[in-house]
Protein backbone atom coordinates (compact mmCIF):
# COMPACT_ATOMS: atom_id res chain seq x y z
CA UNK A 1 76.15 177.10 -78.55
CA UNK A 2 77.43 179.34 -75.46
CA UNK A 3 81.10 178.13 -73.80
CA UNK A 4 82.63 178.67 -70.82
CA UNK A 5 86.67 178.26 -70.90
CA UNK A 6 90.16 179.55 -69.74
CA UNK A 7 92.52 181.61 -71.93
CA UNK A 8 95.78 183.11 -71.85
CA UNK A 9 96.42 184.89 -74.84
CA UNK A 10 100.31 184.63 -75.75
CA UNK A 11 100.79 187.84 -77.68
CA UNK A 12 99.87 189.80 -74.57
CA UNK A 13 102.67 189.72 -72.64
CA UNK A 14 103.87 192.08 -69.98
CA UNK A 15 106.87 193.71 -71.47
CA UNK A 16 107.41 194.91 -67.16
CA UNK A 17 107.57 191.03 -65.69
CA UNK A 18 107.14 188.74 -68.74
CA UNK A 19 103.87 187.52 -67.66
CA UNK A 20 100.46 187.00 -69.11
CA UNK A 21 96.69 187.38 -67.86
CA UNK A 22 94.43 184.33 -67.14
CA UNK A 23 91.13 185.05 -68.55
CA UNK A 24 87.91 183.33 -68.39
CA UNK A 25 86.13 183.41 -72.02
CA UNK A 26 82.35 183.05 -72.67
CA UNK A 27 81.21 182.64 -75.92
CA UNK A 28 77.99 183.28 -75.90
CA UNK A 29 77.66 183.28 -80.12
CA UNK A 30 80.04 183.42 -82.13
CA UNK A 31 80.44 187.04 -82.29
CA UNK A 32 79.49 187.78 -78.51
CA UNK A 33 82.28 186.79 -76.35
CA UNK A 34 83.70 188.20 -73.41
CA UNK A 35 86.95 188.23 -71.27
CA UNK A 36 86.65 188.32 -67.79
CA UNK A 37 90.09 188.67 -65.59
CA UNK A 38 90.81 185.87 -63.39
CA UNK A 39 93.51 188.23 -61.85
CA UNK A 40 96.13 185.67 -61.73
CA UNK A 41 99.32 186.35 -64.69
CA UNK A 42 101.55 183.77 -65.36
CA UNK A 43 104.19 182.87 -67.75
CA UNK A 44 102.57 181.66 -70.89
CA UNK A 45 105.36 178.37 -70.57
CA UNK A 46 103.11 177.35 -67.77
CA UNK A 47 100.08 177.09 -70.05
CA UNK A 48 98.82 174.26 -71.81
CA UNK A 49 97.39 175.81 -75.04
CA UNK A 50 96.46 172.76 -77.01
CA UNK A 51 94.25 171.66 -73.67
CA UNK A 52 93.82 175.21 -71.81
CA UNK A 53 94.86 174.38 -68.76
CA UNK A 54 97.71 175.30 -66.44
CA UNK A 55 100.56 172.94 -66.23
CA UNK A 56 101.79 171.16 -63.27
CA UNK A 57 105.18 172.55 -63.62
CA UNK A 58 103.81 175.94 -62.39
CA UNK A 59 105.88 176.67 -58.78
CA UNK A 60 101.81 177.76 -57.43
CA UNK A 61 99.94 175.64 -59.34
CA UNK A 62 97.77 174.47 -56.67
CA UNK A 63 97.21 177.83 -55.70
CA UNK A 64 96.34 179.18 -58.87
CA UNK A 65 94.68 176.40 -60.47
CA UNK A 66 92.05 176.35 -57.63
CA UNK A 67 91.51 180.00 -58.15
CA UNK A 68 90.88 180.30 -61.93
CA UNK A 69 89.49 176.85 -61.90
CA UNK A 70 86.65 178.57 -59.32
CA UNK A 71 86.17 181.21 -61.58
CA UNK A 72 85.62 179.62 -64.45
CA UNK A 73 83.16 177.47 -62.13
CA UNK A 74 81.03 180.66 -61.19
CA UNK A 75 80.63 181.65 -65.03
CA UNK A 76 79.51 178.09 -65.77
CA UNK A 77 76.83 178.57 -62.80
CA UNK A 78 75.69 181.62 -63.86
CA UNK A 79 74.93 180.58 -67.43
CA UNK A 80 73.52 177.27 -66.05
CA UNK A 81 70.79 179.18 -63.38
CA UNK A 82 70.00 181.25 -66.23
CA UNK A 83 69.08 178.83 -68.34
CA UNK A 84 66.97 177.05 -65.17
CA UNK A 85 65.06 180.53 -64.82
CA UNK A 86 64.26 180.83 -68.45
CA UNK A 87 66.47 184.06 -68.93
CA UNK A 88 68.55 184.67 -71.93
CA UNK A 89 72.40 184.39 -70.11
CA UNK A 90 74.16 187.23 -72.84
CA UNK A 91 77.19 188.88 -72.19
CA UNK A 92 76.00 191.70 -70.39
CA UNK A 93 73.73 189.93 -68.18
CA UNK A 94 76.43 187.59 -67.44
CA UNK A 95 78.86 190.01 -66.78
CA UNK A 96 76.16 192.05 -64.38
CA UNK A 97 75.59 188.96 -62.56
CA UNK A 98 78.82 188.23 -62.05
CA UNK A 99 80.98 191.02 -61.07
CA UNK A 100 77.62 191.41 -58.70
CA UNK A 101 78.63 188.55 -56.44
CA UNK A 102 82.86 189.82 -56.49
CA UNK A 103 82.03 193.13 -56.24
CA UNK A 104 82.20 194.92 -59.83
CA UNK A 105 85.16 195.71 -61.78
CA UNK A 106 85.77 199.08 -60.40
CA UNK A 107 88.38 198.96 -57.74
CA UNK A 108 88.74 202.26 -56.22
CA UNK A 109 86.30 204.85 -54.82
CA UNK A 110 82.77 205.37 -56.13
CA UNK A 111 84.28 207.25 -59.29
CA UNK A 112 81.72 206.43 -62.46
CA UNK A 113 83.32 205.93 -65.74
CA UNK A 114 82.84 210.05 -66.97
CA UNK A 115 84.74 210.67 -63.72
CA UNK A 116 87.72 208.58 -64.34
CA UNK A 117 88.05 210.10 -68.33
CA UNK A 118 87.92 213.78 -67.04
CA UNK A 119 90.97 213.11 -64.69
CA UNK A 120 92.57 211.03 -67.30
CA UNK A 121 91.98 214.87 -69.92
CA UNK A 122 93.19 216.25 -66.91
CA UNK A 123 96.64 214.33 -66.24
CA UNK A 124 97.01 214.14 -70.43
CA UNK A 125 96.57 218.12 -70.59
CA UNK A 126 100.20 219.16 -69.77
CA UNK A 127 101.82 216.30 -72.51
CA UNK A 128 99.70 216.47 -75.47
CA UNK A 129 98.96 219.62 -77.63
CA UNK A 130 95.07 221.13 -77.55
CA UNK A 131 93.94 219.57 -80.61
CA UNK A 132 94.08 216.23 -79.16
CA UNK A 133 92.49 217.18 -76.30
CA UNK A 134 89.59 218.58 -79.07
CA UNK A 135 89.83 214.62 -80.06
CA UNK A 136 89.02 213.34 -76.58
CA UNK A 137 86.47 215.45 -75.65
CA UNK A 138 84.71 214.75 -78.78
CA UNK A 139 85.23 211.04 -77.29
CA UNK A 140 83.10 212.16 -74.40
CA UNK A 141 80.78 213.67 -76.48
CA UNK A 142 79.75 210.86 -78.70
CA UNK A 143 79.52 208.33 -75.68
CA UNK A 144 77.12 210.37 -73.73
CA UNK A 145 75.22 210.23 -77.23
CA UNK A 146 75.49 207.26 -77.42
CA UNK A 147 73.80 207.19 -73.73
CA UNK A 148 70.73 208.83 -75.25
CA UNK A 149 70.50 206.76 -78.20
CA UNK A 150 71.20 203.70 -76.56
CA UNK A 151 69.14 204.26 -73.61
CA UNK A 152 71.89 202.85 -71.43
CA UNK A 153 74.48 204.04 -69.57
CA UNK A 154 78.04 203.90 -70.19
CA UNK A 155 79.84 201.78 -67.34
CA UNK A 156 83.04 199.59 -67.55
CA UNK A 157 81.55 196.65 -66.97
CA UNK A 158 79.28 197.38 -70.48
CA UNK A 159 82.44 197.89 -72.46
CA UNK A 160 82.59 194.60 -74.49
CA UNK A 161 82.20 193.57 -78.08
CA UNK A 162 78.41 194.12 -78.02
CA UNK A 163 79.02 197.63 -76.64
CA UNK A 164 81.72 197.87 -79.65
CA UNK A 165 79.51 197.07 -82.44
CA UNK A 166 76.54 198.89 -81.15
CA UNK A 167 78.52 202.58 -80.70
CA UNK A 168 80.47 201.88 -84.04
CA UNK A 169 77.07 201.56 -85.51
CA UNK A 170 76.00 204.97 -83.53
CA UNK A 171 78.86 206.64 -84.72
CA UNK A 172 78.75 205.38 -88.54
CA UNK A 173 74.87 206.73 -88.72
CA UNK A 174 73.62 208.60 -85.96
CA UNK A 175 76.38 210.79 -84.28
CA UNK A 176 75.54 214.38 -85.21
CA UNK A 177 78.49 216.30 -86.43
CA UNK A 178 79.06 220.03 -86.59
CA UNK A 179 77.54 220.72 -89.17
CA UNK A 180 74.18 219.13 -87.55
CA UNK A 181 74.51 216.15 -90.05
CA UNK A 182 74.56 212.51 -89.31
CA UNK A 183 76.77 209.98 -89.09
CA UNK A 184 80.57 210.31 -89.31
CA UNK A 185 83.59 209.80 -91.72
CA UNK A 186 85.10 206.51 -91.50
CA UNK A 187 88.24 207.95 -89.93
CA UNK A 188 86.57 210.12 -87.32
CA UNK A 189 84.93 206.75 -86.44
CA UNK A 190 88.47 204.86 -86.14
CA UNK A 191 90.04 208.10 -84.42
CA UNK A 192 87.32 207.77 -81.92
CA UNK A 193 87.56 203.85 -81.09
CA UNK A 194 91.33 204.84 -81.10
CA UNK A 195 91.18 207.35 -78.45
CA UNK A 196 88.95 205.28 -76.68
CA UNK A 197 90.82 202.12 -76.54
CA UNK A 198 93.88 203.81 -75.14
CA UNK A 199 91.50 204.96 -72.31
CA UNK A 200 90.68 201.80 -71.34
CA UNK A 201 94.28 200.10 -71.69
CA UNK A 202 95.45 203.54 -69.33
CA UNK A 203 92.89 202.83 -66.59
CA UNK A 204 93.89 198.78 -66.79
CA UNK A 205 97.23 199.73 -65.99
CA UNK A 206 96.31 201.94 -63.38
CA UNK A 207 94.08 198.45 -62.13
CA UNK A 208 91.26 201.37 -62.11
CA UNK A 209 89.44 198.28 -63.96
CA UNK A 210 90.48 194.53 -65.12
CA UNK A 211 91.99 194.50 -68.16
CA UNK A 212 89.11 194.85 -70.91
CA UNK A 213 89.83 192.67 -73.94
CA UNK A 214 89.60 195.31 -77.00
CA UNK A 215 91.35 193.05 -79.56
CA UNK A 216 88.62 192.94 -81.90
CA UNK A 217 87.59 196.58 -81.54
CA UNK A 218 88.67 197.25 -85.11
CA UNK A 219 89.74 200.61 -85.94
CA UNK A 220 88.75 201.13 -89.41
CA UNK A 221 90.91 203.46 -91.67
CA UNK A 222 89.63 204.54 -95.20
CA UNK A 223 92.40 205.82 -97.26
CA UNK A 224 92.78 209.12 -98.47
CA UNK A 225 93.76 210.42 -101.88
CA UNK A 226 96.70 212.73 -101.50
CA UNK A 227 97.04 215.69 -103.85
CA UNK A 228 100.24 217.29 -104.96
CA UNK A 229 100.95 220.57 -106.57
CA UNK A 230 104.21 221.52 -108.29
CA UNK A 231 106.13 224.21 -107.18
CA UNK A 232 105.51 226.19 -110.42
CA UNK A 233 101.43 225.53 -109.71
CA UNK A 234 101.82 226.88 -106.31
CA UNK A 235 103.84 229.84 -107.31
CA UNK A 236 100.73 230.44 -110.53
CA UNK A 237 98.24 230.47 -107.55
CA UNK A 238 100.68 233.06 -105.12
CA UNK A 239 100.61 235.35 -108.77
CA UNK A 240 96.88 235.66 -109.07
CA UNK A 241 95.84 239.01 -108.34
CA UNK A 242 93.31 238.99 -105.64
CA UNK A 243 93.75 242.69 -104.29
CA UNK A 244 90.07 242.53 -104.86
CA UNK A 245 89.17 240.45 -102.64
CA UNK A 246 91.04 241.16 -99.33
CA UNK A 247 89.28 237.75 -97.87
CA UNK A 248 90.20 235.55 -100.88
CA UNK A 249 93.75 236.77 -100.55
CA UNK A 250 94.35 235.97 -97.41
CA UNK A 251 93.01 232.58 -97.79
CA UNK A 252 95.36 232.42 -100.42
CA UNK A 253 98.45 233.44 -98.64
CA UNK A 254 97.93 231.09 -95.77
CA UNK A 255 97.35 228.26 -98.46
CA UNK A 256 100.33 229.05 -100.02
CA UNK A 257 102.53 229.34 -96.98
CA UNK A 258 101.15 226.06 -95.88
CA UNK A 259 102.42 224.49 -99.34
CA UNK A 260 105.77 225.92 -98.44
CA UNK A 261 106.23 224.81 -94.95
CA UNK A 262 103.92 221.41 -94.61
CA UNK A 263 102.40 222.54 -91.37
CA UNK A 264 98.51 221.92 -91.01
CA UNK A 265 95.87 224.73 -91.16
CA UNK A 266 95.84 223.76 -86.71
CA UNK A 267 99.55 224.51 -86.87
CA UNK A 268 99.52 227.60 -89.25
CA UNK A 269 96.89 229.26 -87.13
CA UNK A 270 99.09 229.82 -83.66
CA UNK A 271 101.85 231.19 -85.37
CA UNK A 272 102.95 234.55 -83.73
CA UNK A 273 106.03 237.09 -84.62
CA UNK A 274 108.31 235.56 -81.96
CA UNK A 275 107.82 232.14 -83.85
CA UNK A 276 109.82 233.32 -86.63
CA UNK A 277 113.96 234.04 -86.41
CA UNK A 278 115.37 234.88 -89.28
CA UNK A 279 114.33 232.77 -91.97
CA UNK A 280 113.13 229.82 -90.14
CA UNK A 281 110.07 229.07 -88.90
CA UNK A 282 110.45 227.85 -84.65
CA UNK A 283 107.06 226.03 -83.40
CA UNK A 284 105.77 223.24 -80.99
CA UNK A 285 103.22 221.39 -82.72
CA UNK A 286 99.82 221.31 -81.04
CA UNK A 287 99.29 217.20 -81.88
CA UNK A 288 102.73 215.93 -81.02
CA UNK A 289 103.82 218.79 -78.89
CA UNK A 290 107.65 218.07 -80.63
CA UNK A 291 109.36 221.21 -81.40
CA UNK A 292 110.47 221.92 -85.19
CA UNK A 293 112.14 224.51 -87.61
CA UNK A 294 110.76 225.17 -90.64
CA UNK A 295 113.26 226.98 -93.70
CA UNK A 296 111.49 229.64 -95.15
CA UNK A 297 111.93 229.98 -98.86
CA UNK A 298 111.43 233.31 -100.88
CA UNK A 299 107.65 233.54 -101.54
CA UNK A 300 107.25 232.04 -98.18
CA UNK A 301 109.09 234.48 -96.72
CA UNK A 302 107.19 236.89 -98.78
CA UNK A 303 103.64 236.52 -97.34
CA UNK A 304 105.52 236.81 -93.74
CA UNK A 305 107.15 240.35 -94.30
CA UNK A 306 103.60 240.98 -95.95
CA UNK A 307 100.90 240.08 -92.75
CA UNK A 308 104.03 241.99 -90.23
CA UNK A 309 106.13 238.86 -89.32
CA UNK A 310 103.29 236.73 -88.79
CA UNK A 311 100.11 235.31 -91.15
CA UNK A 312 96.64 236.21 -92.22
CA UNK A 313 94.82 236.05 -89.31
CA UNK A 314 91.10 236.06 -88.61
CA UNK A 315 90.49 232.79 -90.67
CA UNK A 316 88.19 230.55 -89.96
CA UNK A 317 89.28 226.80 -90.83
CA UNK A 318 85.96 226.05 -92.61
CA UNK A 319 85.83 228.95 -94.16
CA UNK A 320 89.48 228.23 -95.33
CA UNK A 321 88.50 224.85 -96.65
CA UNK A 322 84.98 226.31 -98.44
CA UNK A 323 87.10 229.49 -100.30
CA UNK A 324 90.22 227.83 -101.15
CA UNK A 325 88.29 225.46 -103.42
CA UNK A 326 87.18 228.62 -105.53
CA UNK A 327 91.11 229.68 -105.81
């Protein structure tokens, strides 16, 4: 049975002013609800959470209460005309309807959502290292995917829990990876909701859009089985005589030196001479962008002297992970 009521949640508090959005909720089933942004933040003492309602102690509450109370009121007459009409009132029809007569969600400009992401790459591009910026154009691949699978067109105002399920469901089956497969690992599927949550939480703040309620966009995570060598297994695998096999051995070196420092293959790959000083190891990481200092021990040390005070190069990373398996 679809609902219409107010909502303030109280664990999403400003940490800036201590205050908390008003939201009108329709629950149209019981796992199609939306959020729609009164655009009035209180203190969550001045809410009545047992009866929703705003209490009378609030210094505006005439003021506010007549503005989320109309809200709430145009919801309610949307569903109700709907159901007059004979059309099904779901969340995206509601939404359409209704951010039709207050003039859609997006506030500035006649930007479309693509638009917005590409300056948001843009202003990330200088803080973040190029491998994450790999991860959110991906993001923009998949959506506009997800466009041609869906049929529809990716807008703000059709980011809700329908929208969730339905791309989750795109990307768990139908999103086309590198390789030309389908369908994508559970974590490239939680690294993508990720990335695309903090979009949407950047552009809030911004008040590019309302705040879009995301809280049950879960971000699944499957866990992964580490594997350890010991040192005297790594050093068996340096010993191997591959002098046969120029490609194997440097596949072999690189694995070896990544054993010995920790970095990932993304981190191995960029370093140059002038990243190493005596025997450390001086890089910026491409994901974090922090800068570390890696000791070097003997054998690593070793394979540097060995490729001229750098590392094999010329290494493709899937040919890395297909070769190294045969080591």
């Amino acid at each position: 049975m679809a609902s219409v009521k107010l909502l303030v949640k109280k664990h999403n508090v400003s940490k800036k002013d201590g205050k908390t959005p008003i939201y009108v909720q329709y629950n149209y089933s019981r796992d199609r609800r939306i959020l729609i942004n009164t655009k009035r933040r209180i203190e969550t003492k001045y809410w009545d959470f047992e009866n929703d309602v705003l209490r009378r102690s609030h210094p505006k509450y005439d003021t506010i209460n007549r503005h989320i109370k109309k809200a709430k009121l145009e919801i309610e007459t949307i569903v109700s005309n709907a159901h007059d009409d004979g059309t099904d009132p779901g969340p995206e029809y509601v939404l359409n309807e209704y951010y039709g007569i207050n003039q859609g969600t997006v506030k500035v400009g006649e930007k479309g959502f693509f638009e917005y992401y590409e300056d948001y790459i843009k202003a990330k591009s200088p803080r973040v290292g190029k491998h994450t910026i790999i991860d959110y154009y991906a993001l923009k691949k998949h959506l506009k995917g997800f466009e041609r699978w869906s049929r529809s067109k990716v807008e703000f105002k059709s980011i809700n829990y329908e929208f969730y399920q339905k791309f989750t469901k795109y990307l768990s089956h139908d999103a086309v990876k590198p390789n030309k497969e389908k369908g994508l690992a559970v974590n490239t599927v939680g690294k993508t909701l990720k990335n695309l949550k903090i979009f949407l939480r950047d552009c809030a703040r911004k008040n590019i859009i309302d705040p879009i309620d995301t809280s049950d966009f879960k971000v699944y995570q499957e866990e992964v089985e580490n594997i350890y060598l010991k040192e005297d297994e790594i050093e068996s695998i340096y010993d191997l005589d591959l002098s046969e096999d120029k490609e194997r051995e440097r596949i072999r070196d690189l694995f070896v030196l990544g054993c010995y420092t920790g970095l990932r293959y993304s981190d191995l790959s960029n370093i140059k001479p002038a990243n190493i000083k005596g025997d450390f190891i001086h890089l910026r990481q491409g994901k974090t962008m922090n800068h570390i200092v890696i000791p070097l021990n003997e054998t690593a040390k070793k394979i540097i002297i060995k490729y001229d005070s750098g590392i094999p190069e010329g290494i493709h990373m899937n040919d890395f992970n297909k070769l190294i398996k045969g080591i």
